[in-house]
C-alpha atoms as a PDB file:
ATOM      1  CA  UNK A   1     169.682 145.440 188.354  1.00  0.00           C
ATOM      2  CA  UNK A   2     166.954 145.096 185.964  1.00  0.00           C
ATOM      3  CA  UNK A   3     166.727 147.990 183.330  1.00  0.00           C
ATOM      4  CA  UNK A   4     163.331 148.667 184.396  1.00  0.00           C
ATOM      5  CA  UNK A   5     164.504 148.908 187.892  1.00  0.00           C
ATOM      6  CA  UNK A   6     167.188 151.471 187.615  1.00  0.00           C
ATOM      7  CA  UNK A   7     164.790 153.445 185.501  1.00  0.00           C
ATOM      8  CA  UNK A   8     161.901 153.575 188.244  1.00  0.00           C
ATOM      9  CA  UNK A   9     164.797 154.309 190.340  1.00  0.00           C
ATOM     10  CA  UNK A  10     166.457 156.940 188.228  1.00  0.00           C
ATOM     11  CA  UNK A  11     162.450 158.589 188.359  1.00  0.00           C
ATOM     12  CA  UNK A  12     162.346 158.663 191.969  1.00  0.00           C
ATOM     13  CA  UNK A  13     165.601 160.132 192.039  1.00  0.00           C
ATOM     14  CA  UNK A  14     164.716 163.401 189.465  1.00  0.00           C
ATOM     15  CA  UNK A  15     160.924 163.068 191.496  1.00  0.00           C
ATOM     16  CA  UNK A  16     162.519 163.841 194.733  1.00  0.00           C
ATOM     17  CA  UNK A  17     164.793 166.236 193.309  1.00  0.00           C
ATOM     18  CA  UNK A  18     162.052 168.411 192.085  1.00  0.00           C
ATOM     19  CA  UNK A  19     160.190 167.846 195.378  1.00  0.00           C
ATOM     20  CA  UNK A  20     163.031 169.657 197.205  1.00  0.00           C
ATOM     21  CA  UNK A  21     163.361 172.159 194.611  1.00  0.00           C
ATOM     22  CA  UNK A  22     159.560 172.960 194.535  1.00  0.00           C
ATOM     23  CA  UNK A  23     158.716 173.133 198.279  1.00  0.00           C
ATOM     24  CA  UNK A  24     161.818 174.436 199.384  1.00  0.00           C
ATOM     25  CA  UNK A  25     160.346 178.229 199.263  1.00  0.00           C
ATOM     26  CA  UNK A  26     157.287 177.203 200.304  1.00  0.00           C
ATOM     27  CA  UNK A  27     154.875 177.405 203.819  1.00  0.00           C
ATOM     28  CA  UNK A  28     153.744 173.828 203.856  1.00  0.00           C
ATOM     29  CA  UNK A  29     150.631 175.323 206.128  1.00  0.00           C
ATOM     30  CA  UNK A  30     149.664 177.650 203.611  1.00  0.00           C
ATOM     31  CA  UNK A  31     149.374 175.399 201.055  1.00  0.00           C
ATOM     32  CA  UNK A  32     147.532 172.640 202.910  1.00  0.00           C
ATOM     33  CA  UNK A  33     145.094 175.916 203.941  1.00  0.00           C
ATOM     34  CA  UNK A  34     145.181 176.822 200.542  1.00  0.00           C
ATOM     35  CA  UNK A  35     143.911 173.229 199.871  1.00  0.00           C
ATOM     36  CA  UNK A  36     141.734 173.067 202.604  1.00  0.00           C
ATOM     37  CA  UNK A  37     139.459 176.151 201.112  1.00  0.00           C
ATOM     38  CA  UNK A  38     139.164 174.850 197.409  1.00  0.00           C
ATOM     39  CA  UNK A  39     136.158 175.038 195.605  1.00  0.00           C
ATOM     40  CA  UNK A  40     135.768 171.993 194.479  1.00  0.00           C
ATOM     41  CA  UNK A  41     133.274 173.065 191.591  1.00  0.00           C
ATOM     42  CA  UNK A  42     136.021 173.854 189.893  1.00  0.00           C
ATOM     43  CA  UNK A  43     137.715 170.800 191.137  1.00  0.00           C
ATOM     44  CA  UNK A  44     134.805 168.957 188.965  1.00  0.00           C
ATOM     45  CA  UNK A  45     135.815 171.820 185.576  1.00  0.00           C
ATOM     46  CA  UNK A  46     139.406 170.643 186.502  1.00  0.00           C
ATOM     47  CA  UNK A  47     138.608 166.689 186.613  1.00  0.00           C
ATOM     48  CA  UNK A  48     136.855 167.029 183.312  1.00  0.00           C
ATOM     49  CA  UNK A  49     139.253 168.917 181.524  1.00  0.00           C
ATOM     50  CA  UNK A  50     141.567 165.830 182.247  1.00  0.00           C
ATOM     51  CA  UNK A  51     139.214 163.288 180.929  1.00  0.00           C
ATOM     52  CA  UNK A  52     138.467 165.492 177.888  1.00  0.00           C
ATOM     53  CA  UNK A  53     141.835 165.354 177.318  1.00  0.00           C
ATOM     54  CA  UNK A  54     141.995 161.628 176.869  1.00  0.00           C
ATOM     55  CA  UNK A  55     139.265 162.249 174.554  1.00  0.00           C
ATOM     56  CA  UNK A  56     140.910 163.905 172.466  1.00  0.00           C
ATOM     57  CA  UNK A  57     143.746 161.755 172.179  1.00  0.00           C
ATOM     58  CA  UNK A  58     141.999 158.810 171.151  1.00  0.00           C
ATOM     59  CA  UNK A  59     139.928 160.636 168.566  1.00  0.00           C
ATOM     60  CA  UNK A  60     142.966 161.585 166.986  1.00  0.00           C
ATOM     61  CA  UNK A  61     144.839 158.191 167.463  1.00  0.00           C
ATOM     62  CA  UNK A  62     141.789 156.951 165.655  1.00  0.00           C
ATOM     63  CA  UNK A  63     142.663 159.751 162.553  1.00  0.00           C
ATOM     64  CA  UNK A  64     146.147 157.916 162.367  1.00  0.00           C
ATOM     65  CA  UNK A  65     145.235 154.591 162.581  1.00  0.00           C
ATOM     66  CA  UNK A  66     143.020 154.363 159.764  1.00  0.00           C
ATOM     67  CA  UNK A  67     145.146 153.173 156.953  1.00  0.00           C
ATOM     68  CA  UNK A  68     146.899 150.934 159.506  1.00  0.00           C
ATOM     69  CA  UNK A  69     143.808 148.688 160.290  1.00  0.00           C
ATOM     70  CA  UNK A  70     139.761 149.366 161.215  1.00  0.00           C
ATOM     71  CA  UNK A  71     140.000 149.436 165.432  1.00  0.00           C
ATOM     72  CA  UNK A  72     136.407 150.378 166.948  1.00  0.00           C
ATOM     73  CA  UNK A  73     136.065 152.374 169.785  1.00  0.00           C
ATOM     74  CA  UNK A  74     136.228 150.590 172.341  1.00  0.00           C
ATOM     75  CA  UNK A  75     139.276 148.673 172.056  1.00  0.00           C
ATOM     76  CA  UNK A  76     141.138 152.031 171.214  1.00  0.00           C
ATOM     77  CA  UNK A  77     140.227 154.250 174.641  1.00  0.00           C
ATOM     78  CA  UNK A  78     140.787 150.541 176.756  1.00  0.00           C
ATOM     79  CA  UNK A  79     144.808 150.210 175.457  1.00  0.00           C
ATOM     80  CA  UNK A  80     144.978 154.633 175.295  1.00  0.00           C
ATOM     81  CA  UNK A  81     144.042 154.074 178.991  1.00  0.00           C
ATOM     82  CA  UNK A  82     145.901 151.145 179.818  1.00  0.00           C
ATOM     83  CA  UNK A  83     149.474 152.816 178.384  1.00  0.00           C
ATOM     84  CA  UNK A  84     148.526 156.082 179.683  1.00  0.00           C
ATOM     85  CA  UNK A  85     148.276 154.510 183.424  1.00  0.00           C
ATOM     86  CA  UNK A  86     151.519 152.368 182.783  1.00  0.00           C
ATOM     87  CA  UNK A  87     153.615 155.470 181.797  1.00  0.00           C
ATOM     88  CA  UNK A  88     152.502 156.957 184.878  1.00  0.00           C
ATOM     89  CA  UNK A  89     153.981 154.504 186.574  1.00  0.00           C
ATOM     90  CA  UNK A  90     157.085 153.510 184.456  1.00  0.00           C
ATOM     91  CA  UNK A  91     157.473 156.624 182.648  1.00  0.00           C
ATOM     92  CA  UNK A  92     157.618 156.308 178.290  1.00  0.00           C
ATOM     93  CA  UNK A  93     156.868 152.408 178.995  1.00  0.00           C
ATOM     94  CA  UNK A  94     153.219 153.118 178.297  1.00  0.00           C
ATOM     95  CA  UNK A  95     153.332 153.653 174.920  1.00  0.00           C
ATOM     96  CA  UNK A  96     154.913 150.888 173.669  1.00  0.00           C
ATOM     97  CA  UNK A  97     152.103 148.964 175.920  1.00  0.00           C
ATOM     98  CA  UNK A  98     149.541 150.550 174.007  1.00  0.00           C
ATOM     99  CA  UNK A  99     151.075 149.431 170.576  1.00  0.00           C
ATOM    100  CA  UNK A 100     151.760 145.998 171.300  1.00  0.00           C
ATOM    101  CA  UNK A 101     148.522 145.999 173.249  1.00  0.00           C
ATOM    102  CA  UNK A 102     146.071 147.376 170.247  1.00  0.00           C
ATOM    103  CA  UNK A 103     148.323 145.612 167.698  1.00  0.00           C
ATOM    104  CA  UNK A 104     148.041 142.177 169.524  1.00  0.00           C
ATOM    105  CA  UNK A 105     143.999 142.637 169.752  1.00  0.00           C
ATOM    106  CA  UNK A 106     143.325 144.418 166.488  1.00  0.00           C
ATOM    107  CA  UNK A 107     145.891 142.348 164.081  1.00  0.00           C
ATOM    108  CA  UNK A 108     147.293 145.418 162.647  1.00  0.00           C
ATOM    109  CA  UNK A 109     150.812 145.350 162.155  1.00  0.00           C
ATOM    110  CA  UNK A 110     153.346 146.254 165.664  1.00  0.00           C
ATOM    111  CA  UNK A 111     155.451 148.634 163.735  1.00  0.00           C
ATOM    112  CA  UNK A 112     152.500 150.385 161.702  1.00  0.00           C
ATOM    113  CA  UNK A 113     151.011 151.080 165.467  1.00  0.00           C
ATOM    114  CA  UNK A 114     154.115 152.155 166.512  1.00  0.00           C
ATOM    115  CA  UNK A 115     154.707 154.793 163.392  1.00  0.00           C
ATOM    116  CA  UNK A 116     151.571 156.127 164.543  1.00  0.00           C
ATOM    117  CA  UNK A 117     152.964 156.478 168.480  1.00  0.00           C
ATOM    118  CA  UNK A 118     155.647 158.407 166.966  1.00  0.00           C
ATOM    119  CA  UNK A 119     153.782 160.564 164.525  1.00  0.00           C
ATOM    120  CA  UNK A 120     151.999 161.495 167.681  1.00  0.00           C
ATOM    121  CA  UNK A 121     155.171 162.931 169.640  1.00  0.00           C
ATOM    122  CA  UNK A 122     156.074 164.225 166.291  1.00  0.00           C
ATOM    123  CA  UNK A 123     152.043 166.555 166.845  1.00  0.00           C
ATOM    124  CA  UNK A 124     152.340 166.963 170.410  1.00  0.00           C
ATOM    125  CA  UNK A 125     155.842 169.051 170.317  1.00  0.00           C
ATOM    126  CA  UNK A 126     153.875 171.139 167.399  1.00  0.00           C
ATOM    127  CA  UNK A 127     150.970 172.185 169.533  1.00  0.00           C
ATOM    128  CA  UNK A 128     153.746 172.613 172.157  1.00  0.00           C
ATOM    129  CA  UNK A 129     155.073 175.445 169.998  1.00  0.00           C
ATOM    130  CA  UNK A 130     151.896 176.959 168.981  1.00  0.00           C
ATOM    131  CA  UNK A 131     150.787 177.567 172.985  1.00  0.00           C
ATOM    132  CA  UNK A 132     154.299 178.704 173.689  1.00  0.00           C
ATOM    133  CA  UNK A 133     154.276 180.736 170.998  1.00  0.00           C
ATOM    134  CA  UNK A 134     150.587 182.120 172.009  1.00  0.00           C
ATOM    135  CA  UNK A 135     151.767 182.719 175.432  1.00  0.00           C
ATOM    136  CA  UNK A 136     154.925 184.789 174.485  1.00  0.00           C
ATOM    137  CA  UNK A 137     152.534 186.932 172.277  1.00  0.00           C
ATOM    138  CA  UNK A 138     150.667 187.778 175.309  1.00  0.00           C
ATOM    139  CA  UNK A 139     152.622 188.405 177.912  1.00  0.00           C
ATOM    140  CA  UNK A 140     156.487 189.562 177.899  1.00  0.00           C
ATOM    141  CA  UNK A 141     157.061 188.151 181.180  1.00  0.00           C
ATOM    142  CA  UNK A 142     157.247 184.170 179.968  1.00  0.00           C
ATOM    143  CA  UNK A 143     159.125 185.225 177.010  1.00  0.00           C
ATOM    144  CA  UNK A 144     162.767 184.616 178.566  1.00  0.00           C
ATOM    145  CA  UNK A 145     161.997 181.520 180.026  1.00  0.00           C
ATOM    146  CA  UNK A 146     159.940 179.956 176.939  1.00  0.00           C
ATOM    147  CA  UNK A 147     161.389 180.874 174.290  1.00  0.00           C
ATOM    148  CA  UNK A 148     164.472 178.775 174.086  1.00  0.00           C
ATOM    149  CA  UNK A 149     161.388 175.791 174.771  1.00  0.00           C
ATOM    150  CA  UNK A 150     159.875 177.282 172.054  1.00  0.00           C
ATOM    151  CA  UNK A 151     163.225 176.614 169.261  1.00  0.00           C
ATOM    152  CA  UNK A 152     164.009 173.414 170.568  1.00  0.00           C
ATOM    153  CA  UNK A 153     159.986 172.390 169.713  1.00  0.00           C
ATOM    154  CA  UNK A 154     160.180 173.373 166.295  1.00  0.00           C
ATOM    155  CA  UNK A 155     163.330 171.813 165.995  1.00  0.00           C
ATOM    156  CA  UNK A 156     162.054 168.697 167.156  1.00  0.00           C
ATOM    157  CA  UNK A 157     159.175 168.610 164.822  1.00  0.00           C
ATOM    158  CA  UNK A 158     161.453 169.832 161.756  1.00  0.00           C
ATOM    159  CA  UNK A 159     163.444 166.751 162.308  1.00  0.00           C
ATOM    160  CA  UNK A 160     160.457 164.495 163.173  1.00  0.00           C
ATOM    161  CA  UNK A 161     158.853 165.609 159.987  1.00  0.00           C
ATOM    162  CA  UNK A 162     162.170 165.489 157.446  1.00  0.00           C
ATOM    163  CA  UNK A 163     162.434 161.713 158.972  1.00  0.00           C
ATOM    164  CA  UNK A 164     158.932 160.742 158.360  1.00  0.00           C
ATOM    165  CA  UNK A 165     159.624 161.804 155.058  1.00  0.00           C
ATOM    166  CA  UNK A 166     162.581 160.192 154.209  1.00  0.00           C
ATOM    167  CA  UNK A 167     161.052 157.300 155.446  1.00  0.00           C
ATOM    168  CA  UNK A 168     158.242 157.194 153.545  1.00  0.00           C
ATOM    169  CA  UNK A 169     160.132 158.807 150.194  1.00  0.00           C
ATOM    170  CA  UNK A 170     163.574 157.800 150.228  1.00  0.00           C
ATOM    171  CA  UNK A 171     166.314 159.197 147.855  1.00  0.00           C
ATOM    172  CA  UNK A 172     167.760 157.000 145.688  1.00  0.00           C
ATOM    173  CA  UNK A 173     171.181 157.494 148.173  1.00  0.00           C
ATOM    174  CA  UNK A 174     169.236 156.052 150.803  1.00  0.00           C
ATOM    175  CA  UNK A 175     168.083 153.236 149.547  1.00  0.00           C
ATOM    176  CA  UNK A 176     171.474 152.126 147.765  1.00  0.00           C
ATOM    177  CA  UNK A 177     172.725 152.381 151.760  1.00  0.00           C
ATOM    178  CA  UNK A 178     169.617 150.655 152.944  1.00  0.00           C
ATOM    179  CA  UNK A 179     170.121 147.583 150.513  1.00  0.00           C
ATOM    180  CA  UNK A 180     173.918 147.766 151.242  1.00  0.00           C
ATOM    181  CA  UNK A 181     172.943 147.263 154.822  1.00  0.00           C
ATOM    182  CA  UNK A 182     170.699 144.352 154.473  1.00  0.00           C
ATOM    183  CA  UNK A 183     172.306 142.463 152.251  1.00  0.00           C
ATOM    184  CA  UNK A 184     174.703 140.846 153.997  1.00  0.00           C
ATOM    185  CA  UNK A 185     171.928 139.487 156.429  1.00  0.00           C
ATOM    186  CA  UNK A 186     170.272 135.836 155.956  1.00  0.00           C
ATOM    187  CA  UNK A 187     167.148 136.087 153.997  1.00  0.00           C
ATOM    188  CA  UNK A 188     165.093 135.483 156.688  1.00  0.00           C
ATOM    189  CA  UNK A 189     165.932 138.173 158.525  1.00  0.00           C
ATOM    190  CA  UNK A 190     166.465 140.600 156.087  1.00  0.00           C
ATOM    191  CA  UNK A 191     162.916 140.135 154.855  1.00  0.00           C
ATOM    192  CA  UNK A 192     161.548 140.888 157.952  1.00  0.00           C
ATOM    193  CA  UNK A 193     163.241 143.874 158.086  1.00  0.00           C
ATOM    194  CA  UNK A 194     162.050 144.815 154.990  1.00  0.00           C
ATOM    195  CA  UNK A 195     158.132 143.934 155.795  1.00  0.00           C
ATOM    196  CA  UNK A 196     158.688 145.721 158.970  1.00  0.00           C
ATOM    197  CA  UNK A 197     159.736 149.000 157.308  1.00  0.00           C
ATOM    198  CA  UNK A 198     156.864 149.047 154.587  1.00  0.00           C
ATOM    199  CA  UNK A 199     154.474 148.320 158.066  1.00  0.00           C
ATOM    200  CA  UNK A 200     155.831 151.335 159.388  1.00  0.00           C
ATOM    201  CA  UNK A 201     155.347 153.739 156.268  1.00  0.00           C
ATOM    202  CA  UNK A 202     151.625 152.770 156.390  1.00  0.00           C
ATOM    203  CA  UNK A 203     151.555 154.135 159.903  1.00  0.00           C
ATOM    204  CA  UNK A 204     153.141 157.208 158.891  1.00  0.00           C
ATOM    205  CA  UNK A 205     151.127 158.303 155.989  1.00  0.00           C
ATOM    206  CA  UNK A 206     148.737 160.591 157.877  1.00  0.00           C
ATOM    207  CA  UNK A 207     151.948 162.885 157.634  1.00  0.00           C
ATOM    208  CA  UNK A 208     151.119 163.077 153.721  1.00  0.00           C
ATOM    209  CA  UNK A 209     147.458 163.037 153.973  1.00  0.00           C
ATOM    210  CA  UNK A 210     146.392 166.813 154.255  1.00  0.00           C
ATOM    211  CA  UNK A 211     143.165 166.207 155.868  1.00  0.00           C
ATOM    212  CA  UNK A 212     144.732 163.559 158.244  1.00  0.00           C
ATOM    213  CA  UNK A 213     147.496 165.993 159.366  1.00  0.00           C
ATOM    214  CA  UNK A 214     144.862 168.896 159.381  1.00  0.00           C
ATOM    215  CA  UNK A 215     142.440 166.667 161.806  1.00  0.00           C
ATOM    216  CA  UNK A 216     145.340 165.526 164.239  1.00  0.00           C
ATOM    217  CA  UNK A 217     146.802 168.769 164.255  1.00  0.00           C
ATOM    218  CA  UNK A 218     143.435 170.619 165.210  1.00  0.00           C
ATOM    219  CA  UNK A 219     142.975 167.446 168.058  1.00  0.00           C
ATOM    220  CA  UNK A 220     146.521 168.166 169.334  1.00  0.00           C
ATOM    221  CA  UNK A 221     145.329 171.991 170.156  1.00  0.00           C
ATOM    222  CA  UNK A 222     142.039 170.443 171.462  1.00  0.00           C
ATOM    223  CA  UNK A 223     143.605 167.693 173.783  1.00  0.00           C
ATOM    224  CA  UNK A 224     146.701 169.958 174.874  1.00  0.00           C
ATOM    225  CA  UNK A 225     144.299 173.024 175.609  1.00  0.00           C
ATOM    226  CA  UNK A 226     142.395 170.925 178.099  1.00  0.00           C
ATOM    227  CA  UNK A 227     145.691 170.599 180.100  1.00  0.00           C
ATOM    228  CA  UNK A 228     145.758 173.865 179.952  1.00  0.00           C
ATOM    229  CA  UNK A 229     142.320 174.094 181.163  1.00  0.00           C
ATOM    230  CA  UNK A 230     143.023 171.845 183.448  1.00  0.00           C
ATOM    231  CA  UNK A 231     146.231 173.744 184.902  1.00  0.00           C
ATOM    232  CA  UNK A 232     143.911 177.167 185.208  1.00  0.00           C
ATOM    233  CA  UNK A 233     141.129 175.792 186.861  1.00  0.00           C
ATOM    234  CA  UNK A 234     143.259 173.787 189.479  1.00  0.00           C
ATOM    235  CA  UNK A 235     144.194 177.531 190.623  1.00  0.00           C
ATOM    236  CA  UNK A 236     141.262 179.009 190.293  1.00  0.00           C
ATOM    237  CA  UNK A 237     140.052 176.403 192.141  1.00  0.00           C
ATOM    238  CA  UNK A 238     141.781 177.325 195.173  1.00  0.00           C
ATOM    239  CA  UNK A 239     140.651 181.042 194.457  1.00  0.00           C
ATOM    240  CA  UNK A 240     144.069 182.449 193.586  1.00  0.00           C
ATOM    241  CA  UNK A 241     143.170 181.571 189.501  1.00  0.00           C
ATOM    242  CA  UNK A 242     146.451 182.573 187.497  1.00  0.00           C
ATOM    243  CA  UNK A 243     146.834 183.981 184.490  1.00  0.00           C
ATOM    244  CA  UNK A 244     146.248 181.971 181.677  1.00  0.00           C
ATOM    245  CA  UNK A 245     150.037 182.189 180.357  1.00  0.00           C
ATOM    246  CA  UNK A 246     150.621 181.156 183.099  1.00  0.00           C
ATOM    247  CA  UNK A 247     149.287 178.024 182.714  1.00  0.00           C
ATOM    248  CA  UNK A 248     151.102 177.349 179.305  1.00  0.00           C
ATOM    249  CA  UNK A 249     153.959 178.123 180.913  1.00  0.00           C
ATOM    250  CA  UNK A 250     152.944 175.218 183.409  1.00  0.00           C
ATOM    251  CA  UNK A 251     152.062 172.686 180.461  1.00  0.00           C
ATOM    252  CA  UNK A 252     155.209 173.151 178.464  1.00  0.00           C
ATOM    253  CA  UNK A 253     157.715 173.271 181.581  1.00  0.00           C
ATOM    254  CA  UNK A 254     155.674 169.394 182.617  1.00  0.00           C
ATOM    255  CA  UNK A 255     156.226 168.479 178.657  1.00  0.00           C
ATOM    256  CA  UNK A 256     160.070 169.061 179.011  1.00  0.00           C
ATOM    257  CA  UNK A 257     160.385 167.699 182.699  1.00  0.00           C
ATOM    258  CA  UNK A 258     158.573 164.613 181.472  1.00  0.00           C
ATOM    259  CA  UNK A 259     161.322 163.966 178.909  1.00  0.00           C
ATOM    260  CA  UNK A 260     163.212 162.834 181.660  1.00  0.00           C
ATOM    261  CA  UNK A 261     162.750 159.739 183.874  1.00  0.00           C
ATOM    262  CA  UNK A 262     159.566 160.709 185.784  1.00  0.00           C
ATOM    263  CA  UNK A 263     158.594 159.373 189.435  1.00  0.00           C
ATOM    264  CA  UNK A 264     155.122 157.524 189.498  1.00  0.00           C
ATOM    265  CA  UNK A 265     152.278 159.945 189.001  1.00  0.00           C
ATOM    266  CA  UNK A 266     154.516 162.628 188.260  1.00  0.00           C
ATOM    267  CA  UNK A 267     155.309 163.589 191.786  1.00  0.00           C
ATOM    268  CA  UNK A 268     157.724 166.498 192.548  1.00  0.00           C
ATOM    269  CA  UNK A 269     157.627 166.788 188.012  1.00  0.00           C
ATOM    270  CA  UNK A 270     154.390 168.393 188.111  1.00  0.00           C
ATOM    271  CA  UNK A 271     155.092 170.360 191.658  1.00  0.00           C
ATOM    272  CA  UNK A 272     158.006 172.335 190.363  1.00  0.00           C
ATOM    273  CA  UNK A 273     156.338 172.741 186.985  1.00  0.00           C
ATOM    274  CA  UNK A 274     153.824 174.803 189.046  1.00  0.00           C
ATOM    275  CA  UNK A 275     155.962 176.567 191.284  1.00  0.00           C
ATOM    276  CA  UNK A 276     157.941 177.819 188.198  1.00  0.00           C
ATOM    277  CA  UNK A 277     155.098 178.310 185.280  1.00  0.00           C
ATOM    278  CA  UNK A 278     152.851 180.255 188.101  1.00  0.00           C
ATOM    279  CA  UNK A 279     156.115 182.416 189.383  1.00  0.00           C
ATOM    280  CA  UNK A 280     156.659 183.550 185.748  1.00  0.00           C
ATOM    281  CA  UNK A 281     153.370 185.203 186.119  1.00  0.00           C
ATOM    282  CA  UNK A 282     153.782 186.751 189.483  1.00  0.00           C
ATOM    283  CA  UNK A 283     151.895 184.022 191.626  1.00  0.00           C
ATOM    284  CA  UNK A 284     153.153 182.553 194.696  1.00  0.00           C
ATOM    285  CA  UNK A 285     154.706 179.268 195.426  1.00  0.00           C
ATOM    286  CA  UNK A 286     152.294 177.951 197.930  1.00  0.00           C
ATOM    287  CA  UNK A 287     149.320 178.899 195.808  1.00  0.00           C
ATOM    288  CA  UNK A 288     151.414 176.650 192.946  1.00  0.00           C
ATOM    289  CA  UNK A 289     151.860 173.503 195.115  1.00  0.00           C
ATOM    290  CA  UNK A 290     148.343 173.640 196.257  1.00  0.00           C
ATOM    291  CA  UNK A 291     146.887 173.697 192.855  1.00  0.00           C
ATOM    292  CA  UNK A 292     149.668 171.467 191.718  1.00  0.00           C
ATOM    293  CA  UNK A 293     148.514 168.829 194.047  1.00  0.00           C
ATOM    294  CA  UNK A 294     144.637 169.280 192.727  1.00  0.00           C
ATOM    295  CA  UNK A 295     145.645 168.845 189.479  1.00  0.00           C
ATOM    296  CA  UNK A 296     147.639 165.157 190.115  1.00  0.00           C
ATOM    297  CA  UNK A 297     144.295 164.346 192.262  1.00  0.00           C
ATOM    298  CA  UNK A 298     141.786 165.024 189.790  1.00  0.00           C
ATOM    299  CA  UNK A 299     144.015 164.964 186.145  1.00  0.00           C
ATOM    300  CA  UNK A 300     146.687 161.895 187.416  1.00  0.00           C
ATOM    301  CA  UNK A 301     145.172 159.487 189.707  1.00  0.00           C
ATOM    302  CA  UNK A 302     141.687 159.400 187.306  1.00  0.00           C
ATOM    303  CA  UNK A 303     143.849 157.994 184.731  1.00  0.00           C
ATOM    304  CA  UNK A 304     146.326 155.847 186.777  1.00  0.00           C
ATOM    305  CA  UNK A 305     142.708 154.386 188.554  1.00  0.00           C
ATOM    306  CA  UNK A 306     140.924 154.058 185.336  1.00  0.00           C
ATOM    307  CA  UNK A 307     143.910 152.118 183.207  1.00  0.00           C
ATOM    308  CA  UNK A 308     144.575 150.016 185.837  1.00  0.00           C
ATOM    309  CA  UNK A 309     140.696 148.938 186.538  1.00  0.00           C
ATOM    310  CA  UNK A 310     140.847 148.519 182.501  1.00  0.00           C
ATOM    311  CA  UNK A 311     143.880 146.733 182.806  1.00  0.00           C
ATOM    312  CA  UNK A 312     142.930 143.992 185.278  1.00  0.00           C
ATOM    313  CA  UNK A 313     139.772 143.311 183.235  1.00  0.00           C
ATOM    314  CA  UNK A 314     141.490 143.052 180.041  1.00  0.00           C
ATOM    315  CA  UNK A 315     141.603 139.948 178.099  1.00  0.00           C
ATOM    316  CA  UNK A 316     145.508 139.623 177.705  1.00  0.00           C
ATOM    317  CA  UNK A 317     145.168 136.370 175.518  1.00  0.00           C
ATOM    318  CA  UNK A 318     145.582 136.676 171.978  1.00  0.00           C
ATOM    319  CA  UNK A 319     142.214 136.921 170.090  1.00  0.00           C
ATOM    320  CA  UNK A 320     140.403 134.106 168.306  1.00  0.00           C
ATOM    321  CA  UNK A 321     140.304 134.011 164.859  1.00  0.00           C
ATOM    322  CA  UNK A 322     137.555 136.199 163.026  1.00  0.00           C
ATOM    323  CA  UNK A 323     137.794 137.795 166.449  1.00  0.00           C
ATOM    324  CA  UNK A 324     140.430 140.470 165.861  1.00  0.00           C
ATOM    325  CA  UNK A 325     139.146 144.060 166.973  1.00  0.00           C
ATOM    326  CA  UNK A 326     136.726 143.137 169.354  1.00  0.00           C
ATOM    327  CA  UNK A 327     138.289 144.553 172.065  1.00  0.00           C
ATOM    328  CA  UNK A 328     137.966 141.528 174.363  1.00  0.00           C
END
């Protein structure tokens, strides 16, 4: 079986899994009545909340990719698009779509793309910890069930960060290893390894640029609060609106669950997200799944419908010379 295979697989598996786990508690009726009596006005606050959230994250993929290579518009939101419908159908497969994709059409370098992929986990697990954080501040209840989220962010990003800058200023120690390493392999390949690594470090400068990090770090908040938005007016949208740490609690239990392999369009992920974030705050399950399943209608299948119109009308081939960045 194909790696790809047993990872769709091993999605469907953990989807159905939370499925169970989410509606087990739950009145089906209820929430289909629930469903049934939305207002969809807010149904509209909810659906642009998710678009405005992939406008965020393209303005600040554009703030990392600028000393990589000049990529207009365009071309940026078409690949963001592209990889973010791909992932939610072969979950984490996306991104490396979108790097290969805006690399191949731009004629920036692969790995300098991919630095700046990475630098963005690296400001997505920090906003992560500022919300949590936030929402523990609030309200006591989400405390004992975020906290421990909350450590393990920061810890990510302390590593992620430490990396980066290892990476991009080594100690003499590592680079004694790193030329130990290589040179024992044939030129050839060792000098590609070498052009490959100085790629990356260009990607990853916008960790050492303080108005670069500043920018991404202030579009991280922006993009991540309109999941949050998102989250609260998918409840309130079926008139049972919960409390707004409650809805952190929502976004940072799907951030973890989608560390794992996820089922396409986050099926039975998102669902028990709900059921758990909104009974932290005292709200009931079949309110949850019902404003669960608003949110993958109007903040999921947008996305998965949008990249995948973008993606049939892309120009796969590679570009023609002088052509490079066109977004063709």
């Amino acid at each position: 079986m194909k790696p790809s295979a047993r990872w769709l697989l091993a999605g469907l598996a953990f989807g159905a899994a939370f499925l169970w786990l989410a509606l087990r508690h739950t009145e089906p009726t209820q929430a289909l009545a629930a469903l049934a009596r939305a207002d969809w006005r807010l149904g509209l606050v909810t659906l642009l909340a998710g678009l405005g959230f992939m406008t965020f994250k393209g303005l600040r993929w554009s703030v990392l990719l600028r000393r990589v290579a000049p990529v207009n518009a365009g071309l940026l939101h078409r690949t963001l698009y592209i990889g973010a419908a791909a992932n939610l159908v072969f979950a984490h497969v996306g991104e490396l779509l979108r790097a290969t994709l805006l690399a191949r059409r731009s004629g920036a370098g692969a790995s300098a793309v991919l630095a700046t992929v990475a630098i963005e986990r690296i400001f997505d697990v920090a906003a992560l910890v500022v919300l949590n954080a936030l929402a523990i501040a609030l309200d006591p209840r989400v405390s004992a069930k975020l906290g421990t989220a909350g450590l393990i962010g920061a810890a990510i990003v302390i590593a992620g960060v430490a990396g980066a800058f290892l990476l991009l200023r080594p100690a003499p120690w590592m680079t004694r290893i790193g030329r130990a390493l290589l040179t024992p392999l044939p030129p050839r390949t060792r000098d590609w390894l070498i052009d490959q690594i100085h790629r990356s470090r260009t990607g990853l400068t916008a960790l050492v640029d303080p108005v670069a990090a500043a920018q991404a770090g202030l579009l991280s908040l922006l993009q991540w609060g309109c999941v949050v938005g998102a989250i609260w007016a998918s409840s309130a949208a079926i008139g049972e609106p919960v409390a707004m740490t409650g809805a952190v609690a929502v976004f940072v239990l799907l951030v973890l669950g989608l560390m794992l392999p996820a089922p396409p369009a986050q099926i039975g992920t998102t669902q028990l997200a709900y059921v758990v974030g909104f009974g932290l705050v005292g709200s009931g399950a079949d309110a949850a799944v019902a404003a669960s399943l608003i949110y993958t209608g109007l903040v999921v299948l947008p996305v998965m419908v949008i990249g995948g119109l973008l993606a049939l009308t892309m120009d796969w081939r590679e570009p023609a010379p002088g052509r490079e960045g066109d977004g063709g």
